[in-house]
Protein backbone atom coordinates (compact mmCIF):
# COMPACT_ATOMS: atom_id res chain seq x y z
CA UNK A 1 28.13 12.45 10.44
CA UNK A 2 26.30 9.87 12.17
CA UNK A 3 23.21 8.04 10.66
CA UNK A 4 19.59 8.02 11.79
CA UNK A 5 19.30 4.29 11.01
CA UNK A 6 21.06 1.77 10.23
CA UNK A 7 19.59 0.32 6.70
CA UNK A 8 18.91 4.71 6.03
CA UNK A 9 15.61 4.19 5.54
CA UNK A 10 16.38 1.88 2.40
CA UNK A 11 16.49 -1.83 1.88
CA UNK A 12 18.99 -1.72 -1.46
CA UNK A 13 22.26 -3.17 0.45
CA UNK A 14 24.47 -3.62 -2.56
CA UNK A 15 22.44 -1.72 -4.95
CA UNK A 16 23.94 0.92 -6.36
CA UNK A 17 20.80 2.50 -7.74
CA UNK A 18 16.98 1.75 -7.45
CA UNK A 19 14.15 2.43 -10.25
CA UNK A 20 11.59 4.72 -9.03
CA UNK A 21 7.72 4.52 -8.20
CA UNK A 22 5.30 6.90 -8.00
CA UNK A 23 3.09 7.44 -4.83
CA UNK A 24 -0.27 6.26 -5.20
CA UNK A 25 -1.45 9.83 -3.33
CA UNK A 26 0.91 12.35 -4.48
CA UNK A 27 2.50 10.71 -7.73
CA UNK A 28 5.81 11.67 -5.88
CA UNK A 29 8.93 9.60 -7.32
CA UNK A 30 10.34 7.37 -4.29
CA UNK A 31 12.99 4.58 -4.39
CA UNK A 32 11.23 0.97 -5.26
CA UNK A 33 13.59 -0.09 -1.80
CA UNK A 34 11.99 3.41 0.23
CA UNK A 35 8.34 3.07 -0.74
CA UNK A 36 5.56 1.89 1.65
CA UNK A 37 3.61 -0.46 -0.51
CA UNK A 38 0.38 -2.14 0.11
CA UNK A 39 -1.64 -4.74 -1.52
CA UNK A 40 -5.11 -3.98 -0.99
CA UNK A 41 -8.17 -6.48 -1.54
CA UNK A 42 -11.26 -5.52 -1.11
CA UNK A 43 -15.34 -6.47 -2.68
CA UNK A 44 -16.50 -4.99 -5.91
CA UNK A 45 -18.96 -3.91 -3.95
CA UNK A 46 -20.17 -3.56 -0.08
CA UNK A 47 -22.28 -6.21 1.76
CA UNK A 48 -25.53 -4.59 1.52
CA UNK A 49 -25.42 -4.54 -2.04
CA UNK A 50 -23.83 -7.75 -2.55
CA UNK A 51 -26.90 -9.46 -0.91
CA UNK A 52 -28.97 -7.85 -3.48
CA UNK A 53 -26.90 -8.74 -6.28
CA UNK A 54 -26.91 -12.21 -4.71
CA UNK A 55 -31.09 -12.27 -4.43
CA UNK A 56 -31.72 -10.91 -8.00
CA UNK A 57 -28.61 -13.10 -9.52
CA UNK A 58 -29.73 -16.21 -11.67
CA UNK A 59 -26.82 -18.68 -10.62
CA UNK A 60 -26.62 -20.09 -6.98
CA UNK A 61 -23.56 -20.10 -6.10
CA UNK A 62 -21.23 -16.96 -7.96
CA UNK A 63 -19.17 -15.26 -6.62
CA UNK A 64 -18.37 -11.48 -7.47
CA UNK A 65 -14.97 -11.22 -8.12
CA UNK A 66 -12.56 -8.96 -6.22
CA UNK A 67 -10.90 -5.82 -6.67
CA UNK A 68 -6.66 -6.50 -6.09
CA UNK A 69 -5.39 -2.73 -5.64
CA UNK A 70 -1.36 -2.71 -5.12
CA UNK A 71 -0.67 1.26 -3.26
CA UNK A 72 2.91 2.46 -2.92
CA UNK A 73 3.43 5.73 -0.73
CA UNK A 74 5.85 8.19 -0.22
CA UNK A 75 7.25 8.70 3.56
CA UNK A 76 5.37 11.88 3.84
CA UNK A 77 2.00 10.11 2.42
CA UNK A 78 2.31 7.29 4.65
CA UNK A 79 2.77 9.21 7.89
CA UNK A 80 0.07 11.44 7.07
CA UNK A 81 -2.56 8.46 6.26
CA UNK A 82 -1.44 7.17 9.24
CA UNK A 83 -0.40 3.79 7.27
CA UNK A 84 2.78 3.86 9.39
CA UNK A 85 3.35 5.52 12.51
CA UNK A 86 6.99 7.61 13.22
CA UNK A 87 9.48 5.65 14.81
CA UNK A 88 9.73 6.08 18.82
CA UNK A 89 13.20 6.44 19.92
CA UNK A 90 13.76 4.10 22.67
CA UNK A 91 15.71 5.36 25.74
C-alpha cells in the first residue's frame, strides 16, 4: 500500500515507540513525535492595563513578568484552530 508521506506524519525514525501527550484542547492522547506543539508567551496582562499598573506601581523601572504557556495539539485540533493549514498536493 503506498504511503501518504514519507516521514507518515511522525518524526520517530528509529523509535520503536513514542510516550504520549495530551492535546491542550481535547486532552486527546497523540504521539510526543505527531503532536503540534507551541510555546506561547504572552503579558500577564494587556497594554491598557499594564500602563495602569505601571502609573500606580511604586518602583520605576519593573517589569511584570510573563506568562510561558507550552500547547501541544492533536491533528484534528490543529487543523481546526487553524494553527496549521492541510497540506496542498502539488501537481
Amino acid at each position: 500500500m503506498p504511503s501518504k508521506r514519507r516521514n507518515n506524519g511522525r518524526s520517530k525514525h528509529g523509535r520503536g515507540h513514542v510516550k504520549p501527550l495530551r492535546c491542550s484542547n481535547c486532552s486527546r492522547c497523540v504521539p510526543k513525535d505527531k503532536a503540534i506543539k507551541r510555546f506561547n508567551v504572552r503579558n500577564i496582562v494587556d497594554a491598557s492595563s499594564q500602563r495602569d499598573l505601571k502609573e500606580a506601581s511604586v518602583y520605576a523601572t519593573y517589569n511584570l513578568p510573563k506568562l510561558y504557556i507550552k500547547q501541544v495539539y492533536c491533528i484534528a485540533c490543529a487543523i481546526h484552530a487553524r494553527i496549521v493549514r492541510k497540506a496542498l498536493l502539488e501537481r
